[in-house]
PDB file of N, CA and C in Angstrom:
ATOM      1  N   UNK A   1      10.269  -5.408  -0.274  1.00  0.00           N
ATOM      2  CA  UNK A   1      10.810  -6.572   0.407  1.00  0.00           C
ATOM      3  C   UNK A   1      10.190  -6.745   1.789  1.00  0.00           C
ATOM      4  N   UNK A   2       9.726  -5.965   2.612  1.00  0.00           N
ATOM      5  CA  UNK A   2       9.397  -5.781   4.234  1.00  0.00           C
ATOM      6  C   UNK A   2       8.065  -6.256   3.781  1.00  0.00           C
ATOM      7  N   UNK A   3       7.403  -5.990   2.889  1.00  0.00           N
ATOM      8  CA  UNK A   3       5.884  -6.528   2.882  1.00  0.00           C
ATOM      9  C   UNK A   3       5.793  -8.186   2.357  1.00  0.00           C
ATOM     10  N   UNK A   4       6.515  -8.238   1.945  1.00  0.00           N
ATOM     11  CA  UNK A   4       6.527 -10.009   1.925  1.00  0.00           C
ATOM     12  C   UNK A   4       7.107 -10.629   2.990  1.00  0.00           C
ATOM     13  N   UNK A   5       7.998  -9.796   3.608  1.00  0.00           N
ATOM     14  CA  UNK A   5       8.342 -10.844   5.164  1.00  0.00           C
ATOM     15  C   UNK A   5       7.090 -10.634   6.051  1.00  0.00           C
ATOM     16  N   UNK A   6       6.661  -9.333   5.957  1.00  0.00           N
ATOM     17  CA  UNK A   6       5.160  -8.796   6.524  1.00  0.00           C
ATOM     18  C   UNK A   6       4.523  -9.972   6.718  1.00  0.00           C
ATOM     19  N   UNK A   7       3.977 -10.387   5.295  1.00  0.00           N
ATOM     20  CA  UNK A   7       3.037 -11.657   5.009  1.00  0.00           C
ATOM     21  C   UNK A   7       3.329 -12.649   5.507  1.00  0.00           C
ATOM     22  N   UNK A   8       4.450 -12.814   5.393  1.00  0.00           N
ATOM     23  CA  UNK A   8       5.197 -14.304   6.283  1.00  0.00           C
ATOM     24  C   UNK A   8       5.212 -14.676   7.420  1.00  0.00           C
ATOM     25  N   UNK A   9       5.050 -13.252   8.411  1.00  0.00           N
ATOM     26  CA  UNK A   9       4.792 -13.130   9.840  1.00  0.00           C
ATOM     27  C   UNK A   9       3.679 -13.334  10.598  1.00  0.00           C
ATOM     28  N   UNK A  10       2.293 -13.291   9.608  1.00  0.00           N
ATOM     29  CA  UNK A  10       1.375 -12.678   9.308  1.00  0.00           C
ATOM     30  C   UNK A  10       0.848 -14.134   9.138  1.00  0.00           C
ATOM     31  N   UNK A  11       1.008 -14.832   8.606  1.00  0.00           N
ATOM     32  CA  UNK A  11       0.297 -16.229   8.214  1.00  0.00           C
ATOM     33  C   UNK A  11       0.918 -16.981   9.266  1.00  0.00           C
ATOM     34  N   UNK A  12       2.280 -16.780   9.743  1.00  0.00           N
ATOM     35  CA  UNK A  12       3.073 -17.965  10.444  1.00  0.00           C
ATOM     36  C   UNK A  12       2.509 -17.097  12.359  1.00  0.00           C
ATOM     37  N   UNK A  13       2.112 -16.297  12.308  1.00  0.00           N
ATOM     38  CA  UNK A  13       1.505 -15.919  13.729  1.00  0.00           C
ATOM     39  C   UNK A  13      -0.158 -16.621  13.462  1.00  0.00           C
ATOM     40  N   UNK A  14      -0.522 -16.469  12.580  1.00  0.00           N
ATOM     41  CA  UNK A  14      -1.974 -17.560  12.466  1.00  0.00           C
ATOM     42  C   UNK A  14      -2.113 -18.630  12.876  1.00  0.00           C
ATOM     43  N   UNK A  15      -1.105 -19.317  11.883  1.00  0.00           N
ATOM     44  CA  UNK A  15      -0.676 -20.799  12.479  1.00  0.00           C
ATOM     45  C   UNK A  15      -0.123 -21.003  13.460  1.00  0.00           C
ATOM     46  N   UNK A  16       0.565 -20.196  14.180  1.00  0.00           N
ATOM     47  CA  UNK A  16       0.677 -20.724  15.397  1.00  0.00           C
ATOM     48  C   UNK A  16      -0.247 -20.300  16.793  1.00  0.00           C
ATOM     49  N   UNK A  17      -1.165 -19.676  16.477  1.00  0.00           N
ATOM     50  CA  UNK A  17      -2.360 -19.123  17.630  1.00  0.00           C
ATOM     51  C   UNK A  17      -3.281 -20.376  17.073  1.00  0.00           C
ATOM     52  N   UNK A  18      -3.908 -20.908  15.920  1.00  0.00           N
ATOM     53  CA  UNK A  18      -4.928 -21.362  15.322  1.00  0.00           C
ATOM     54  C   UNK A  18      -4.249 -23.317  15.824  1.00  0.00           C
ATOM     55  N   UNK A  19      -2.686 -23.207  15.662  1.00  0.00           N
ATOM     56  CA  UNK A  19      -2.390 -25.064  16.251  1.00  0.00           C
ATOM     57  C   UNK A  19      -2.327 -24.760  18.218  1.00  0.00           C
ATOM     58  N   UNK A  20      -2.319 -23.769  18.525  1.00  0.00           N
ATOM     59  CA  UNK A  20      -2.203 -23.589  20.602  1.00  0.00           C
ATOM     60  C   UNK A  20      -3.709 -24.040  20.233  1.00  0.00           C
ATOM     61  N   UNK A  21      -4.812 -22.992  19.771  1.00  0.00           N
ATOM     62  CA  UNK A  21      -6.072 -23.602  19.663  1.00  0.00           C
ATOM     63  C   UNK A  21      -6.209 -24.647  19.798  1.00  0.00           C
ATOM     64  N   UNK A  22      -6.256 -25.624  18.760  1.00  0.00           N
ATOM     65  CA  UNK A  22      -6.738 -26.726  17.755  1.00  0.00           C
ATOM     66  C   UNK A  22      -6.111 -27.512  19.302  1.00  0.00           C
ATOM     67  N   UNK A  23      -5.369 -27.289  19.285  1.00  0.00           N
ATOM     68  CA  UNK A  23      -4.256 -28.507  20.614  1.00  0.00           C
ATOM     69  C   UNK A  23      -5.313 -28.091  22.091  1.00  0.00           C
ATOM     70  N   UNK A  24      -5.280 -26.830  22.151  1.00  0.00           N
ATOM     71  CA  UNK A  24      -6.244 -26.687  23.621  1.00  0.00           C
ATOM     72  C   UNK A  24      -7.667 -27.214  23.448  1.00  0.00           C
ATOM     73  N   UNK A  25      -8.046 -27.146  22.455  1.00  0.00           N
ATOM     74  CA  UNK A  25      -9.672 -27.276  21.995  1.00  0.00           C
ATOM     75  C   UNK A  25      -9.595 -29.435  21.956  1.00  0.00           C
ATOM     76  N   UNK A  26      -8.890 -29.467  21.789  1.00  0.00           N
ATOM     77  CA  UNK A  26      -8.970 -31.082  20.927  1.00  0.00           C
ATOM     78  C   UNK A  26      -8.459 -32.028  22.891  1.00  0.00           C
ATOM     79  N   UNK A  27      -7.719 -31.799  23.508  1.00  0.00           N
ATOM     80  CA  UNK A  27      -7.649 -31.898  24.505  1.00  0.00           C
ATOM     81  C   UNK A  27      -8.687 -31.926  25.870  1.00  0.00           C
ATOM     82  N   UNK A  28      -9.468 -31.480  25.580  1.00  0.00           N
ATOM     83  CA  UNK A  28     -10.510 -30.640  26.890  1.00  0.00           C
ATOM     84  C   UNK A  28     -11.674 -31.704  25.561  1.00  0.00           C
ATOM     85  N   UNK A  29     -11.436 -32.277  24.739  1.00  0.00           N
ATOM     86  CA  UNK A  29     -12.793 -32.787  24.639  1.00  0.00           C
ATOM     87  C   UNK A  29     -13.663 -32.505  23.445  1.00  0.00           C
ATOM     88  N   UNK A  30     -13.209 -31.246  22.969  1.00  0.00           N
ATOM     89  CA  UNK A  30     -14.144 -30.240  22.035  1.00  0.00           C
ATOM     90  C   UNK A  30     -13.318 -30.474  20.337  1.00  0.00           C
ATOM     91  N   UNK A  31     -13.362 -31.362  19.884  1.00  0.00           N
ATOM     92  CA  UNK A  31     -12.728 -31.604  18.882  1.00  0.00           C
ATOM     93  C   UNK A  31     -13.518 -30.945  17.704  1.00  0.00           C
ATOM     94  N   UNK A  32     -14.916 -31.129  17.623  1.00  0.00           N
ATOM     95  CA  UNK A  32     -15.904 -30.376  16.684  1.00  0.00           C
ATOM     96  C   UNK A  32     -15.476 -28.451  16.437  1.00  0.00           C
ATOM     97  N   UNK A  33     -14.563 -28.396  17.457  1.00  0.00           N
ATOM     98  CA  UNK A  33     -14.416 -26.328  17.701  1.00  0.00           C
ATOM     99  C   UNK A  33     -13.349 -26.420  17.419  1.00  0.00           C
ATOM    100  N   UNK A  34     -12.420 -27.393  17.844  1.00  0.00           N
ATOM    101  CA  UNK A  34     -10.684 -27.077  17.020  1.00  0.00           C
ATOM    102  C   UNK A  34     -11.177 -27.926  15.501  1.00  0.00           C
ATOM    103  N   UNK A  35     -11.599 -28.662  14.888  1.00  0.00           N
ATOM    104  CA  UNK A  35     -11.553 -28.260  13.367  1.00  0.00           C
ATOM    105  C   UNK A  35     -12.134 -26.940  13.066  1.00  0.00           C
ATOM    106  N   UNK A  36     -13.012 -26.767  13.899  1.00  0.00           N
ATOM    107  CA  UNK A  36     -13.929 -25.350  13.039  1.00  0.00           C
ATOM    108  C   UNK A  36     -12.672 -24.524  13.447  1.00  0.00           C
ATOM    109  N   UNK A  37     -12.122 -24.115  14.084  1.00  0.00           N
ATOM    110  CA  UNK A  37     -10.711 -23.475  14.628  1.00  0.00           C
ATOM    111  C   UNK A  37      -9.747 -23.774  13.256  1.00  0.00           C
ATOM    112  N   UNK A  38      -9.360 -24.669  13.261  1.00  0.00           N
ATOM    113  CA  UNK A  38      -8.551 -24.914  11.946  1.00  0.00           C
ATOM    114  C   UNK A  38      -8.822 -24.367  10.289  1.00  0.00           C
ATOM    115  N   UNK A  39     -10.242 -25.066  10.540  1.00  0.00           N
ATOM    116  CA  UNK A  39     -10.776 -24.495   9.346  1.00  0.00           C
ATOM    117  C   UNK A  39     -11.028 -22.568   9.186  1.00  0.00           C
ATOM    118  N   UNK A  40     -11.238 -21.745  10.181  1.00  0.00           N
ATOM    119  CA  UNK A  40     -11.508 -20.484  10.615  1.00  0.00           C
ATOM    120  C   UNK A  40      -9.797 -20.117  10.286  1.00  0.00           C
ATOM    121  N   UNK A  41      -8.765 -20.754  10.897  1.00  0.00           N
ATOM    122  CA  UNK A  41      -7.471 -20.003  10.154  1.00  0.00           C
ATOM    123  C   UNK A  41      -6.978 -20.340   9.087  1.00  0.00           C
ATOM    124  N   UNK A  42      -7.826 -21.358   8.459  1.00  0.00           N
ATOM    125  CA  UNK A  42      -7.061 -21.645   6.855  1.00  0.00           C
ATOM    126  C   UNK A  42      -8.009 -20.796   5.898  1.00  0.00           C
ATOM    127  N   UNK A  43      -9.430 -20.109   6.298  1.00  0.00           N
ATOM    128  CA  UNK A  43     -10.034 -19.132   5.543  1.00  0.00           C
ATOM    129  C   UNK A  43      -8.997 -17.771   6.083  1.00  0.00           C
ATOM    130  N   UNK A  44      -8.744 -17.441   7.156  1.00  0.00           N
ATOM    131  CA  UNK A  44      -7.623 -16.295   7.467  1.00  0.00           C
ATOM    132  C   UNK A  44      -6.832 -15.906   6.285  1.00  0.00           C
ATOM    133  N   UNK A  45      -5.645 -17.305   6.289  1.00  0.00           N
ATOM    134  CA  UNK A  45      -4.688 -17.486   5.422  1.00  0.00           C
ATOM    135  C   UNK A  45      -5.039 -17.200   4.076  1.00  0.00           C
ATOM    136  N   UNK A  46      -6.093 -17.760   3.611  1.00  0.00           N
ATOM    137  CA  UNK A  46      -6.746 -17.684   2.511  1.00  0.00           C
ATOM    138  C   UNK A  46      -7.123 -16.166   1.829  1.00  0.00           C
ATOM    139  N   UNK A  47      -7.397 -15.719   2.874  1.00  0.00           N
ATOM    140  CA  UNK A  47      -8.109 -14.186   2.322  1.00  0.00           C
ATOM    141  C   UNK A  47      -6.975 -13.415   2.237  1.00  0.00           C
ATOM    142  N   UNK A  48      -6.006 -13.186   2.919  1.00  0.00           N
ATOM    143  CA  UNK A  48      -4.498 -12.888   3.072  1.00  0.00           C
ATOM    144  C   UNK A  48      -3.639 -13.090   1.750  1.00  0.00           C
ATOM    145  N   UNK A  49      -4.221 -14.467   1.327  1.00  0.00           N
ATOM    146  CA  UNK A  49      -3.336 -14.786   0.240  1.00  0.00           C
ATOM    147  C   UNK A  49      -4.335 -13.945  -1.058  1.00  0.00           C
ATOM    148  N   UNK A  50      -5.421 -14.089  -1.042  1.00  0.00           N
ATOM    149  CA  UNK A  50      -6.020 -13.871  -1.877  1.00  0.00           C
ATOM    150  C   UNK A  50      -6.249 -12.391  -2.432  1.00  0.00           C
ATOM    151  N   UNK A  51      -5.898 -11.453  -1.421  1.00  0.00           N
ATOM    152  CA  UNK A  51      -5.525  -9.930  -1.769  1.00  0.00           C
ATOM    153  C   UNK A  51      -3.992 -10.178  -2.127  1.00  0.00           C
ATOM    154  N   UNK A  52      -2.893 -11.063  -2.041  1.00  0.00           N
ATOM    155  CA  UNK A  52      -1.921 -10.882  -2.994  1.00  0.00           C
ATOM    156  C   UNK A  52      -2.046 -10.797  -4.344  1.00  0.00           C
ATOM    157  N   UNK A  53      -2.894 -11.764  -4.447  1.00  0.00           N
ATOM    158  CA  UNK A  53      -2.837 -12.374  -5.560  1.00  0.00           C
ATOM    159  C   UNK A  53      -3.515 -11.817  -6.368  1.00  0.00           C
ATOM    160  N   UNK A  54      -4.503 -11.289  -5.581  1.00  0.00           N
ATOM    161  CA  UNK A  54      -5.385 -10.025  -6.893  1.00  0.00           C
ATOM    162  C   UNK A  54      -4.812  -8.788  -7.045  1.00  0.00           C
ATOM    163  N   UNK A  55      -3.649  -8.572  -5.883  1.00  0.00           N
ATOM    164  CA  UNK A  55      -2.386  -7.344  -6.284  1.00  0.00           C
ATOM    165  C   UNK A  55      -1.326  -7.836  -7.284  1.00  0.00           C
ATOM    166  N   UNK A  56      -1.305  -8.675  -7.514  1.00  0.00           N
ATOM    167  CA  UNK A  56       0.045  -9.298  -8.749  1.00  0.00           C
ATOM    168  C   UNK A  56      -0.951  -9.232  -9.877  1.00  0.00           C
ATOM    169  N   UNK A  57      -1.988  -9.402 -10.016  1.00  0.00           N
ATOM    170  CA  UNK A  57      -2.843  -9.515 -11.347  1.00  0.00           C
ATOM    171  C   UNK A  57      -2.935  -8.171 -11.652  1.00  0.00           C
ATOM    172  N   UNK A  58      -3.022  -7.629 -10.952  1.00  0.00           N
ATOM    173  CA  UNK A  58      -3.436  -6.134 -10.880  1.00  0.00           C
ATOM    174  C   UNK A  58      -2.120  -5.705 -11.997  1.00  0.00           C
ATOM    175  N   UNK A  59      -1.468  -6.088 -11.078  1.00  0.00           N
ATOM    176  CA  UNK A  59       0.155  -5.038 -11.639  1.00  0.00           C
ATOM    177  C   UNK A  59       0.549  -6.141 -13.223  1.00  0.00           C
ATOM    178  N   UNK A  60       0.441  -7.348 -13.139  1.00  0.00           N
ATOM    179  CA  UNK A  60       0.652  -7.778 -14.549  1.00  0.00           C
ATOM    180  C   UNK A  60      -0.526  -7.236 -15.376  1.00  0.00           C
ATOM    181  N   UNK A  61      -1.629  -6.888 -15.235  1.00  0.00           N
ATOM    182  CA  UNK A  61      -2.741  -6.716 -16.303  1.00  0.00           C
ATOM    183  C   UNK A  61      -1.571  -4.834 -16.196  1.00  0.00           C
ATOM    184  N   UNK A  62      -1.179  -4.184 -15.439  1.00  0.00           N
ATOM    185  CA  UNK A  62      -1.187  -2.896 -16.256  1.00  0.00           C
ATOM    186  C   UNK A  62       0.381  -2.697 -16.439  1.00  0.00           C
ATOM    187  N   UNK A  63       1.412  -3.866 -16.518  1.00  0.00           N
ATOM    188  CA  UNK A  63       2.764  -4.038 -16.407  1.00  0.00           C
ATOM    189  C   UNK A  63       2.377  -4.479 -18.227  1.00  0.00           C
ATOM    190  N   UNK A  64       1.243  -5.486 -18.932  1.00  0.00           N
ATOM    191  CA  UNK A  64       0.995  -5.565 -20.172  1.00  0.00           C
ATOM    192  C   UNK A  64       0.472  -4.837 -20.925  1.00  0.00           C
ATOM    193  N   UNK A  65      -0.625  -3.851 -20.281  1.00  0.00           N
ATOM    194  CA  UNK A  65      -1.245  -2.848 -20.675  1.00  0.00           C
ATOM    195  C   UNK A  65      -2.354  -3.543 -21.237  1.00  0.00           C
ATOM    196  N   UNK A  66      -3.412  -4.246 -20.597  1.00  0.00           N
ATOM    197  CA  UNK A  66      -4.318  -4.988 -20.883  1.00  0.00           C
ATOM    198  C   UNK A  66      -5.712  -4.084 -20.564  1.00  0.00           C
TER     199      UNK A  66
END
């Protein structure tokens, strides 16, 4: 249970360092560095999610005995 709130903390501290960014960057002028900013924490999120998800496959391929 602690490792899924883990994750939750974990993506929702991303998003909120990656929108202070995007908001400081887009302000001052530099709008081209807060998308790349945006885009840089939605690959974060992404890779984060993406070792879940190859841990649930994991455990259903040997929860079936595949």
């Amino acid at each position: 249970m602690t490792m899924e709130i883990e994750l939750i903390f974990k993506i929702a501290a991303v998003g909120i360092i990656v929108s202070i960014l995007t908001q400081v960057l887009s302000r001052s002028g530099r709008d081209e560095q807060a998308t790349m900013t945006s885009l840089a924490g939605l690959v974060v999120v992404l890779m984060l999610l993406a070792q879940k998800i190859a841990e649930l496959f994991d455990l259903v391929k040997t929860l079936f005995e595949f």
